[in-house]
C-alpha atoms as a PDB file:
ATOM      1  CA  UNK A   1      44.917  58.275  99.707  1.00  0.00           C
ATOM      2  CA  UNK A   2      48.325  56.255 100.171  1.00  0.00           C
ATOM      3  CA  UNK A   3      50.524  57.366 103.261  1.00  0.00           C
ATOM      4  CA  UNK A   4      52.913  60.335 102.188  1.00  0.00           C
ATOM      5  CA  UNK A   5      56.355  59.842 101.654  1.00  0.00           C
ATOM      6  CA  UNK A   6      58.203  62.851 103.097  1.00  0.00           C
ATOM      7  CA  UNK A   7      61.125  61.228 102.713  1.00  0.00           C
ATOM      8  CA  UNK A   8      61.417  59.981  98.865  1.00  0.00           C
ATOM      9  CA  UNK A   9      61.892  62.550  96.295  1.00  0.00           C
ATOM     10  CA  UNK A  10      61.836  61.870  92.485  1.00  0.00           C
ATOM     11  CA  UNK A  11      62.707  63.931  89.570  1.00  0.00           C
ATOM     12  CA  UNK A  12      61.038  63.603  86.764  1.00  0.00           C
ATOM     13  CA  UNK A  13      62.220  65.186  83.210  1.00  0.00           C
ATOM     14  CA  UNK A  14      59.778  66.248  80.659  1.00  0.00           C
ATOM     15  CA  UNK A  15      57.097  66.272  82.729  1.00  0.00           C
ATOM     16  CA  UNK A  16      54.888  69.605  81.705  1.00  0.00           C
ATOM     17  CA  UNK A  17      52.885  67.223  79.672  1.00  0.00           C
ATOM     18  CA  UNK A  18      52.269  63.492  78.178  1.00  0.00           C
ATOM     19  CA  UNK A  19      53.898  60.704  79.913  1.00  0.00           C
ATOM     20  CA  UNK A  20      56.088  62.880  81.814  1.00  0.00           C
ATOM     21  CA  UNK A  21      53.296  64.571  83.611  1.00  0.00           C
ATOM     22  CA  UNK A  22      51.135  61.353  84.057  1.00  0.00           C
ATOM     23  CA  UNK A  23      53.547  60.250  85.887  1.00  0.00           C
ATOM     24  CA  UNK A  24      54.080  62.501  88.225  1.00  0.00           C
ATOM     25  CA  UNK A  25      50.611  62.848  88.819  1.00  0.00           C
ATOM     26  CA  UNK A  26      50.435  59.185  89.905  1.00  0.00           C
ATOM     27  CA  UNK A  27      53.603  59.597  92.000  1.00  0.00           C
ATOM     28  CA  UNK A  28      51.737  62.517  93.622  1.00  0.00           C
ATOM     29  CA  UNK A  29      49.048  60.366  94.381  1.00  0.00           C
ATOM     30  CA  UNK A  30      51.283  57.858  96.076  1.00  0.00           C
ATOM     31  CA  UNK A  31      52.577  60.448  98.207  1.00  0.00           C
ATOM     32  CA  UNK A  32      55.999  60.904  97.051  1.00  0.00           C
ATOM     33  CA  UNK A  33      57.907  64.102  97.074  1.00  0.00           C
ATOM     34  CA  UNK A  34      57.967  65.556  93.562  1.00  0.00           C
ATOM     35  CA  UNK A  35      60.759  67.386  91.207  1.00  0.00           C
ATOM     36  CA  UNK A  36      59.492  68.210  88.265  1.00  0.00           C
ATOM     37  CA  UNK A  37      61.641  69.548  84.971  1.00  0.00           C
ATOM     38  CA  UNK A  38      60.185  71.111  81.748  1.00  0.00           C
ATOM     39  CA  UNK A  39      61.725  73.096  78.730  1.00  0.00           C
ATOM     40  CA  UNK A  40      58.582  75.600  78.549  1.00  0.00           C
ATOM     41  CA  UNK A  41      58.275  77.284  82.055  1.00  0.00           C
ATOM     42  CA  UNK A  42      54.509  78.512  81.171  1.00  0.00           C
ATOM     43  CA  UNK A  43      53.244  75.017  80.483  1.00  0.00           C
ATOM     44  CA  UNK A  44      55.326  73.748  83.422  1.00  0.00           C
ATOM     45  CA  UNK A  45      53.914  76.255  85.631  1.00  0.00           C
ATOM     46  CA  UNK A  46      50.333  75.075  84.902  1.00  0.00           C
ATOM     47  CA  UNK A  47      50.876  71.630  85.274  1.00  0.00           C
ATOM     48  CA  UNK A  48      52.461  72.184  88.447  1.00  0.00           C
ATOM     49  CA  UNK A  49      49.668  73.769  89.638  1.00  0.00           C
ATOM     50  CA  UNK A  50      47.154  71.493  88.444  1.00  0.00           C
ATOM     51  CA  UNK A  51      49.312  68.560  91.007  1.00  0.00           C
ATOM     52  CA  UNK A  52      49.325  70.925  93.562  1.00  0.00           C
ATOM     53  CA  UNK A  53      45.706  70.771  93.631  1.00  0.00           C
ATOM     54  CA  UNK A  54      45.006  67.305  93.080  1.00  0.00           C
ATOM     55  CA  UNK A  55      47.423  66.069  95.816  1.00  0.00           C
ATOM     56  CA  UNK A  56      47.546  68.950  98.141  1.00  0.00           C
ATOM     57  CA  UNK A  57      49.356  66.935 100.635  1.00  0.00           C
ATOM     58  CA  UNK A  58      52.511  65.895  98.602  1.00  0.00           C
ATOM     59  CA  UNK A  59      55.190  68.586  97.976  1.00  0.00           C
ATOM     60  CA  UNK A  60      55.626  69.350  94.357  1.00  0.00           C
ATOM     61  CA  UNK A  61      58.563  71.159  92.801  1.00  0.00           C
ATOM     62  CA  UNK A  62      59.602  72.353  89.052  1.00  0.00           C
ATOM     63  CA  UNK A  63      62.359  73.863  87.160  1.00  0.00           C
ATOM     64  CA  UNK A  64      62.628  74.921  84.014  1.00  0.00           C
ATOM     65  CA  UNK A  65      65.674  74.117  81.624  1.00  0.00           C
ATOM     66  CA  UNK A  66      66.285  72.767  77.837  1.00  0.00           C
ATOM     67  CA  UNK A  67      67.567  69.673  78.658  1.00  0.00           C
ATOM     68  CA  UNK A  68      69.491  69.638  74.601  1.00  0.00           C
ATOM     69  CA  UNK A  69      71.908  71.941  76.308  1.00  0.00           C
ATOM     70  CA  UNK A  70      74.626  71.104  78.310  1.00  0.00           C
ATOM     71  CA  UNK A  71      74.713  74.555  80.015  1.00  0.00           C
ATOM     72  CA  UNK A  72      71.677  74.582  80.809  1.00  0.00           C
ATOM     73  CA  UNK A  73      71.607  71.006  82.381  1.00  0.00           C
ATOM     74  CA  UNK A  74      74.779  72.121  84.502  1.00  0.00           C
ATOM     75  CA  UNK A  75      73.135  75.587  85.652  1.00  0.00           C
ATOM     76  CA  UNK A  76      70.135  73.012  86.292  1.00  0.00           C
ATOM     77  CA  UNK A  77      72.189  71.111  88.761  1.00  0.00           C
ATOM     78  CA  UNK A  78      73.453  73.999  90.611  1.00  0.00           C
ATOM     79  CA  UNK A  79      69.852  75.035  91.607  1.00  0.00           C
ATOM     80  CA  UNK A  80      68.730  71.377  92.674  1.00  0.00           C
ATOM     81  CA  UNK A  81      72.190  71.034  94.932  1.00  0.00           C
ATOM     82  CA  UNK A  82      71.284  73.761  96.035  1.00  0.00           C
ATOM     83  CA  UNK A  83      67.355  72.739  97.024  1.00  0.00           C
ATOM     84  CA  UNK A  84      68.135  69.459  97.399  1.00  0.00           C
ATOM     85  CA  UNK A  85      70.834  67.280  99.726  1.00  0.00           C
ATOM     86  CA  UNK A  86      69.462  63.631  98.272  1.00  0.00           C
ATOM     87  CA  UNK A  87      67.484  62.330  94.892  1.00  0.00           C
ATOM     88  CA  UNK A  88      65.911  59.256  95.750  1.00  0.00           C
ATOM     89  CA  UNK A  89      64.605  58.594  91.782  1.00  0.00           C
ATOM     90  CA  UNK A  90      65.694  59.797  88.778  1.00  0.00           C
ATOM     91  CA  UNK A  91      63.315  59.904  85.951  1.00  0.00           C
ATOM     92  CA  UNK A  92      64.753  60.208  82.589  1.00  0.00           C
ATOM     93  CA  UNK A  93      61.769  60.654  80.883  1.00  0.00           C
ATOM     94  CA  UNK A  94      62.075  64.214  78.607  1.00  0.00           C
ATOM     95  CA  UNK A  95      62.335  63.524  74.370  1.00  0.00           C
ATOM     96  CA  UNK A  96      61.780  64.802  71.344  1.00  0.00           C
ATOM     97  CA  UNK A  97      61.450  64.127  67.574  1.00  0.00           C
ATOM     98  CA  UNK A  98      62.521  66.375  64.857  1.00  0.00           C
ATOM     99  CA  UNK A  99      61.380  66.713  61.000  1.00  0.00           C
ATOM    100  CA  UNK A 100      64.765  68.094  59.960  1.00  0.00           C
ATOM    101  CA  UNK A 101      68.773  67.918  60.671  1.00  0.00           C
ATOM    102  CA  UNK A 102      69.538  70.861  63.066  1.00  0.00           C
ATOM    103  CA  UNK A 103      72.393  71.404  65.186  1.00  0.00           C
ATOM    104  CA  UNK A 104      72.122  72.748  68.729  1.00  0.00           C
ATOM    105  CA  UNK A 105      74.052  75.747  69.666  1.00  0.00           C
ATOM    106  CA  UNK A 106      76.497  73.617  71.189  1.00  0.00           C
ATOM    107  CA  UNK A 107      77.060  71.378  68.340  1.00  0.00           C
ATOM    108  CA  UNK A 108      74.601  68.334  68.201  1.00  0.00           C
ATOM    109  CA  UNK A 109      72.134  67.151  66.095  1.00  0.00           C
ATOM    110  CA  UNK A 110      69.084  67.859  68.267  1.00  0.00           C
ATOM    111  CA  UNK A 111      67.077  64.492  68.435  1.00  0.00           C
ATOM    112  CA  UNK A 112      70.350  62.840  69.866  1.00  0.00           C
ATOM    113  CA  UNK A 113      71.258  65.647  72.141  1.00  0.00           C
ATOM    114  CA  UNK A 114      67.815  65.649  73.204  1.00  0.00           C
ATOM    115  CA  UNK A 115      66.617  62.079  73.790  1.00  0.00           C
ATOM    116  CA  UNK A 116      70.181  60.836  74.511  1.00  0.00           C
ATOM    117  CA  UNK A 117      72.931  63.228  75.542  1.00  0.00           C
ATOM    118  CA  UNK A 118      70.006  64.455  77.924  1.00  0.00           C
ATOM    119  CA  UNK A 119      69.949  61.262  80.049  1.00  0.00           C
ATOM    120  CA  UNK A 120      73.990  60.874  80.243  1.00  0.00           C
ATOM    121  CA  UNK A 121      74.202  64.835  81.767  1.00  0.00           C
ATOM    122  CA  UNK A 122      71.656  64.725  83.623  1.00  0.00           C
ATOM    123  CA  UNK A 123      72.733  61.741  85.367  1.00  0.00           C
ATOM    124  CA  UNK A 124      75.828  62.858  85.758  1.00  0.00           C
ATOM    125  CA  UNK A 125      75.760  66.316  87.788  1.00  0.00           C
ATOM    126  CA  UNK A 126      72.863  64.633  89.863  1.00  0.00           C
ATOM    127  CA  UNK A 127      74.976  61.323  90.744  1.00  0.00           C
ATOM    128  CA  UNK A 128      76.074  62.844  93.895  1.00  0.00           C
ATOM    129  CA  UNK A 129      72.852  63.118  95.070  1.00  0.00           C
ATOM    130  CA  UNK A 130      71.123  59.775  94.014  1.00  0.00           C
ATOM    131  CA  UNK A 131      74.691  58.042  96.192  1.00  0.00           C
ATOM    132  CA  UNK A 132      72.837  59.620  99.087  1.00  0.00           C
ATOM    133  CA  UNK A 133      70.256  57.535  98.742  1.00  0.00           C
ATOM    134  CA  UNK A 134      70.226  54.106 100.494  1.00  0.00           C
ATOM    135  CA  UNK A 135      68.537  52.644  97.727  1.00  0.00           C
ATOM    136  CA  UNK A 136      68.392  54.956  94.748  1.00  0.00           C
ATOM    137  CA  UNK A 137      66.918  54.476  91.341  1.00  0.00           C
ATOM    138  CA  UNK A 138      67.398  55.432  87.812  1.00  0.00           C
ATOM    139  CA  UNK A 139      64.670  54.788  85.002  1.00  0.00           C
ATOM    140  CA  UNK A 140      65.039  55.547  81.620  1.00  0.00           C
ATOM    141  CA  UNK A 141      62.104  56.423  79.224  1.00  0.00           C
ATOM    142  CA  UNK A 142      63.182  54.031  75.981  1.00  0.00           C
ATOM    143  CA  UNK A 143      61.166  53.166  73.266  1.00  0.00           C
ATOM    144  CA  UNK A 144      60.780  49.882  71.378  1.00  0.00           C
ATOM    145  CA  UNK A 145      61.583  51.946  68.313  1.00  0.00           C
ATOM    146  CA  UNK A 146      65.174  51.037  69.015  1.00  0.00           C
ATOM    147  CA  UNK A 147      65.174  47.169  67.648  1.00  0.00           C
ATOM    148  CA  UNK A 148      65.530  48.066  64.241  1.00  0.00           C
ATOM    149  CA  UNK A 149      68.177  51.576  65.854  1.00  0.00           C
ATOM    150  CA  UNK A 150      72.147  51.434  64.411  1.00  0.00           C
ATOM    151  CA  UNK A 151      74.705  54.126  66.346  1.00  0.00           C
ATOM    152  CA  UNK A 152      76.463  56.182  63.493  1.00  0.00           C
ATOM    153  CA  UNK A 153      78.785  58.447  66.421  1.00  0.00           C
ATOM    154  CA  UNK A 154      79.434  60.998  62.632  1.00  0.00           C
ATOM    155  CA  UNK A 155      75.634  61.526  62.111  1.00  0.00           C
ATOM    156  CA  UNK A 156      75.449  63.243  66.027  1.00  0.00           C
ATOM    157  CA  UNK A 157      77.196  66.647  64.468  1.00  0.00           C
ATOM    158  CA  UNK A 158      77.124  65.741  60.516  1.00  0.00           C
ATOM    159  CA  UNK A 159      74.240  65.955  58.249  1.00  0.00           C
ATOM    160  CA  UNK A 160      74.197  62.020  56.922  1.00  0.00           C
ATOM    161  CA  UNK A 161      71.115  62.191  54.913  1.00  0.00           C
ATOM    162  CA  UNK A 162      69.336  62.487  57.884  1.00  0.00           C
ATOM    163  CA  UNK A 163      65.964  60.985  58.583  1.00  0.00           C
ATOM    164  CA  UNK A 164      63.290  61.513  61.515  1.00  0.00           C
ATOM    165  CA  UNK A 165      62.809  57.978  62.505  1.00  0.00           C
ATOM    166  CA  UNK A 166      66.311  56.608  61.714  1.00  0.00           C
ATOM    167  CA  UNK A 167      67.637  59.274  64.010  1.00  0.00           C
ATOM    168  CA  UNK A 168      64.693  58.764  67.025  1.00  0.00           C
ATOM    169  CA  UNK A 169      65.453  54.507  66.644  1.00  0.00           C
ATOM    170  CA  UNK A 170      68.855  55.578  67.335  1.00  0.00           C
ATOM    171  CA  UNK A 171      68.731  57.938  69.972  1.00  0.00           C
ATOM    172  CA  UNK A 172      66.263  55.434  71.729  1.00  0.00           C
ATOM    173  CA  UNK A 173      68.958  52.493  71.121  1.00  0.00           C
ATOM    174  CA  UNK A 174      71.247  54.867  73.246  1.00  0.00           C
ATOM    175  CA  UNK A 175      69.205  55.190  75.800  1.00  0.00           C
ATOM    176  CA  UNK A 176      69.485  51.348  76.251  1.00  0.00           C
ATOM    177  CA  UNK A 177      73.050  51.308  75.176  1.00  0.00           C
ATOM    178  CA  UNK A 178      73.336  53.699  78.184  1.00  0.00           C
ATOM    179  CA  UNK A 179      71.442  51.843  80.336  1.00  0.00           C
ATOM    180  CA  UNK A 180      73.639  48.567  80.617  1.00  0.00           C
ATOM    181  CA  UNK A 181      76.310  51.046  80.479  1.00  0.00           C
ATOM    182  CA  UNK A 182      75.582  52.692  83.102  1.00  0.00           C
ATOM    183  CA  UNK A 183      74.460  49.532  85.844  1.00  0.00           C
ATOM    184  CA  UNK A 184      77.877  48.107  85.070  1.00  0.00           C
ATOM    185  CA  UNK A 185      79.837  50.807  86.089  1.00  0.00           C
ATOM    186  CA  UNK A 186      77.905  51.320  89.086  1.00  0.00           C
ATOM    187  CA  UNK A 187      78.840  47.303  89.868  1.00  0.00           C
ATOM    188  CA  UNK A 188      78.042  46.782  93.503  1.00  0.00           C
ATOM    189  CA  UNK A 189      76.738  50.256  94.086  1.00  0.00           C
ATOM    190  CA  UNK A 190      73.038  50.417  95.500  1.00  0.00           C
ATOM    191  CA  UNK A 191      71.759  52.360  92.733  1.00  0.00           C
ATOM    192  CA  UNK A 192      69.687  50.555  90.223  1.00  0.00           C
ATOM    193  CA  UNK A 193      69.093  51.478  86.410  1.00  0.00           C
ATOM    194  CA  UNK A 194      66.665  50.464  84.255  1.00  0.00           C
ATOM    195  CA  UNK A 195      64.962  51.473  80.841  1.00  0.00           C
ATOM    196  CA  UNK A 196      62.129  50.771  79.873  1.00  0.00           C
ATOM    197  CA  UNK A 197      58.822  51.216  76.670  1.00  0.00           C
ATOM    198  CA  UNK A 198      55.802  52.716  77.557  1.00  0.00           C
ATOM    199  CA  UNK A 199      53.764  51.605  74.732  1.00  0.00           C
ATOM    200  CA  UNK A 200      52.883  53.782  72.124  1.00  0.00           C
ATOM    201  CA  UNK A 201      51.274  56.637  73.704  1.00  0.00           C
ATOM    202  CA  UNK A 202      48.839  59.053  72.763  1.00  0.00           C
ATOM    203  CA  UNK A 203      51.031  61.870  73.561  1.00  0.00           C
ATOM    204  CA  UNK A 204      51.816  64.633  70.796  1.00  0.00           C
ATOM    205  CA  UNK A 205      55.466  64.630  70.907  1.00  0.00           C
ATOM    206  CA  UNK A 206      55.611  63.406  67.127  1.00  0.00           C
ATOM    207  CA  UNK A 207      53.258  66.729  66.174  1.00  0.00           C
ATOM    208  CA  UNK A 208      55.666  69.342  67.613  1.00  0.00           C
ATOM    209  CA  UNK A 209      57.546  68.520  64.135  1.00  0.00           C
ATOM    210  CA  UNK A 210      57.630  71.219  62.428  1.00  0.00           C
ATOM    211  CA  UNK A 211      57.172  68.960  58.811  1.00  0.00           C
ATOM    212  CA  UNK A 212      53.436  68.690  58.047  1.00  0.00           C
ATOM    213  CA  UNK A 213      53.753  65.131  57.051  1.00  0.00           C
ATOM    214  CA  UNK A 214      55.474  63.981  59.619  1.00  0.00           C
ATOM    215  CA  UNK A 215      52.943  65.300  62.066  1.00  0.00           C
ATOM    216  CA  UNK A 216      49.972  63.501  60.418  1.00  0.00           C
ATOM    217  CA  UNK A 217      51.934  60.564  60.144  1.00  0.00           C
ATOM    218  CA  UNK A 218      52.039  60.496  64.449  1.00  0.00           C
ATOM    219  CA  UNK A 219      48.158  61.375  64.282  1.00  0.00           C
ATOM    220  CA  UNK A 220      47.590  58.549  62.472  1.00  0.00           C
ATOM    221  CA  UNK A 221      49.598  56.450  64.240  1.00  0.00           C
ATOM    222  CA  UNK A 222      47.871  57.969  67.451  1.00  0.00           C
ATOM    223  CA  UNK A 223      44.613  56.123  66.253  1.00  0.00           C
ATOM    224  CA  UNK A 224      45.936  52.241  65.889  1.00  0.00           C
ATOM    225  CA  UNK A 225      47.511  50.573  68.673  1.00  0.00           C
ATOM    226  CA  UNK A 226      47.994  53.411  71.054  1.00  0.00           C
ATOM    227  CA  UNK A 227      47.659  53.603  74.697  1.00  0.00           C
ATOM    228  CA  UNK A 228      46.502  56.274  77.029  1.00  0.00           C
ATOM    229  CA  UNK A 229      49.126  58.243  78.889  1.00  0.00           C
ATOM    230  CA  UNK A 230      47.874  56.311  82.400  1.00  0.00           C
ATOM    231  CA  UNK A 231      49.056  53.120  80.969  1.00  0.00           C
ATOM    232  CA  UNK A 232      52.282  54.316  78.898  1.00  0.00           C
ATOM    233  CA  UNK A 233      53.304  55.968  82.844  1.00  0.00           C
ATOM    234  CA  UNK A 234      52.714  52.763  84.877  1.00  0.00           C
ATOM    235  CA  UNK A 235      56.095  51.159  84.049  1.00  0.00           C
ATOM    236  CA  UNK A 236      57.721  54.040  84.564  1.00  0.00           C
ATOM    237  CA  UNK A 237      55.947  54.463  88.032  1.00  0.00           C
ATOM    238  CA  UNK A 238      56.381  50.550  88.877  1.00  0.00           C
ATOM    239  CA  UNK A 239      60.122  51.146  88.172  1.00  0.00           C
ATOM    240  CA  UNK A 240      60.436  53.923  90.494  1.00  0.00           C
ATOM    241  CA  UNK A 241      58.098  52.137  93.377  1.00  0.00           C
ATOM    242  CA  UNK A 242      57.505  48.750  93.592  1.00  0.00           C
ATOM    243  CA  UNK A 243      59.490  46.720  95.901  1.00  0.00           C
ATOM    244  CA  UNK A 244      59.761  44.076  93.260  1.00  0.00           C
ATOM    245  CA  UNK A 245      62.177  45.498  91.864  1.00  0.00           C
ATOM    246  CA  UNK A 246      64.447  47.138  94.444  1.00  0.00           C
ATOM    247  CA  UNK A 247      67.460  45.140  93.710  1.00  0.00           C
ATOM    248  CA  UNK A 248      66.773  44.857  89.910  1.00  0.00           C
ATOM    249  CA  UNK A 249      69.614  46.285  87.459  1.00  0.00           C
ATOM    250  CA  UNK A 250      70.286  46.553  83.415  1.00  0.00           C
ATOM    251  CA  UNK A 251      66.899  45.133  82.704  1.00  0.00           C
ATOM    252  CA  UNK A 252      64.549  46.489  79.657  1.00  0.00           C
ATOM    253  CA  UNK A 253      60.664  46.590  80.343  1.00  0.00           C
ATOM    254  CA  UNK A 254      57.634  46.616  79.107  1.00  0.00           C
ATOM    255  CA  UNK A 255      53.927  46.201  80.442  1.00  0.00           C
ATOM    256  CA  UNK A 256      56.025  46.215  84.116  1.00  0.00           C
ATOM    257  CA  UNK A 257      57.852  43.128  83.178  1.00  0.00           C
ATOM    258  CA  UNK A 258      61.637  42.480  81.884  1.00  0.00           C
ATOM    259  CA  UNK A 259      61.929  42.132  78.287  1.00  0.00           C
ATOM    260  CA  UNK A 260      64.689  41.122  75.670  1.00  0.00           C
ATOM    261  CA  UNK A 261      65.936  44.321  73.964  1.00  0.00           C
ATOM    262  CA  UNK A 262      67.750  44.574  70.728  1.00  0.00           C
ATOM    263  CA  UNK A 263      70.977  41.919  70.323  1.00  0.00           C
ATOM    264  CA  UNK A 264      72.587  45.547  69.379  1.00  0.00           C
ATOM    265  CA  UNK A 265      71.573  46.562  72.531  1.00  0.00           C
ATOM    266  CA  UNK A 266      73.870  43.745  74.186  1.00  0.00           C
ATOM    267  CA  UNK A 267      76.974  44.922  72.378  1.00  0.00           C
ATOM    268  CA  UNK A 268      79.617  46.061  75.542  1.00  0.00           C
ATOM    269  CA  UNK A 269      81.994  47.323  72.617  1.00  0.00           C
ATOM    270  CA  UNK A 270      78.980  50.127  71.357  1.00  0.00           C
ATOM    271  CA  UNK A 271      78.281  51.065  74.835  1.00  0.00           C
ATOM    272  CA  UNK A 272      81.619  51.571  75.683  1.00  0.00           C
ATOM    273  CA  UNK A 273      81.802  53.584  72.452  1.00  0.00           C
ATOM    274  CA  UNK A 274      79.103  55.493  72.633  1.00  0.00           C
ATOM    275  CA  UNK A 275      79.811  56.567  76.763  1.00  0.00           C
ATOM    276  CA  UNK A 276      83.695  57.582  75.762  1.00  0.00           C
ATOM    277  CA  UNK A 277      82.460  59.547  72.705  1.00  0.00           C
ATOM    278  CA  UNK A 278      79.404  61.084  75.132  1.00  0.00           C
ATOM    279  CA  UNK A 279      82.308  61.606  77.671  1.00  0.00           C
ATOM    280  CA  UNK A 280      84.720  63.859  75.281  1.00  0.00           C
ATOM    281  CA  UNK A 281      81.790  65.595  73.603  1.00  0.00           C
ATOM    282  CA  UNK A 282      80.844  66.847  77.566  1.00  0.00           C
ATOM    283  CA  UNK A 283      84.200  67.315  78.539  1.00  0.00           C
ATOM    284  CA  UNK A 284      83.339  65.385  81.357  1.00  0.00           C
ATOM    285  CA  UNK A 285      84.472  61.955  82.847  1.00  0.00           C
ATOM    286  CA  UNK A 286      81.708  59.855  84.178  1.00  0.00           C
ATOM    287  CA  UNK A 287      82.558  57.136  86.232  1.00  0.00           C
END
């Protein structure tokens, strides 16, 4: 079994199940303190447990919290300050896909609060205490489904003949967007970010829609091309661990190696867009 690292805690999001958990699982393995986050607190519960028994040695934590909702990401924060005096790796990991246009109860169209807005809180109330870190990191679950993504800001509270995978390509181009954002704000800091696509996994994510169709159209999908859950976590777990990458920022990856995103992607006016418009939805001001 690797040595433990007392020292190194990461939080992962989404990580009751599919990628999420696999990842913490090998993270366990490797020793590393563990935060886990999940929306469904039975499901979480389990998984936790199952960690706790295959690395008995590593600390494992979890909190529960719908990551779509502002509130509860804040009231998530509090509890973690108040566990927690340092995050050494931040795991942006948690997503979802939905068959329909629905708004949250604060006002967004869910896929974008979800798989986006998610990330940009959650980053923010933890900040603080990934800048205690001497060397912190920040990986962000993407998806190669953003190359063909656009960024319409109207369609994130207005109905615009919304469609399940023209709103998942763009909340997955945000997540890039965000990204390069994000590392060049940060300029000199010693906090790296990085997104990245784990393949397409066999994960269910694209059944929990609630349209029929859509759901079989993920099954199917499921059966060409996919790759287990161990090999859609292993960029995500080279990201947060290898030391080849300790001073690497605003990179995209892929099979643990950099990768050319979307020329949209590269677009400094969008990001800037999409962070201010992120910025006054939250009523908060991020760096």
């Amino acid at each position: 079994m690797a040595a433990i690292n007392d020292e190194k805690k990461i939080i992962i999001s989404g990580a009751s199940d599919g990628i999420g958990l696999e990842t913490a699982k090998q993270l366990a393995l490797k020793g590393f303190e563990i935060i886990m986050i999940g929306k469904n607190a039975e499901k979480l519960s389990s998984a936790c447990e199952r960690l706790k028994k295959l690395a008995p040695a590593t600390k494992i934590h979890s909190f529960t919290a719908d990551l779509s909702l502002q509130a509860d990401i804040k009231r998530l924060s509090t509890e973690i300050h108040n566990r927690f005096s340092k995050i050494d790796v931040l795991i942006n990991n948690a997503g979802a896909a939905f068959s329909k246009f629905e708004l949250t109860s604060e006002g967004l169209e869910k896929t974008i609060a979800t798989n986006h807005f998610n990330y940009f809180r959650l980053t923010f109330y933890l900040l603080d205490l990934l800048k205690r870190s001497r060397a912190a990191r920040i990986v962000n679950v993407a998806s190669n489904s953003h190359y063909p993504g656009k960024i319409d800001l109207e369609s994130f509270t207005k109905n615009k003949n919304y469609f399940i995978l023209r709103a998942y390509e763009q909340s997955k181009l945000a997540n890039v967007l965000f990204t390069y954002e994000l590392a060049r704000r940060l300029g000199r800091s010693t906090i790296t970010v990085n997104a990245l696509h784990p393949g397409r996994v066999k994960t269910n994510m694209g059944n929990k829609a609630k349209n029929q169709i859509h759901s079989l159209g993920w099954t199917i999908a499921k059966m060409w091309g996919s790759v287990s859950v161990e090999e859609g976590a292993k960029t995500s777990v080279y990201l947060a661990t290898s030391e080849e990458v300790k001073e690497t920022t605003a990179e995209y990856f892929a099979d643990c190696k950099p990768k050319k995103s979307s020329a949209l992607s590269y677009d400094k006016e969008l990001a800037r867009e999409l962070w201010e418009y992120s910025e006054q939805f939250s009523n908060i001001k991020f760096l």
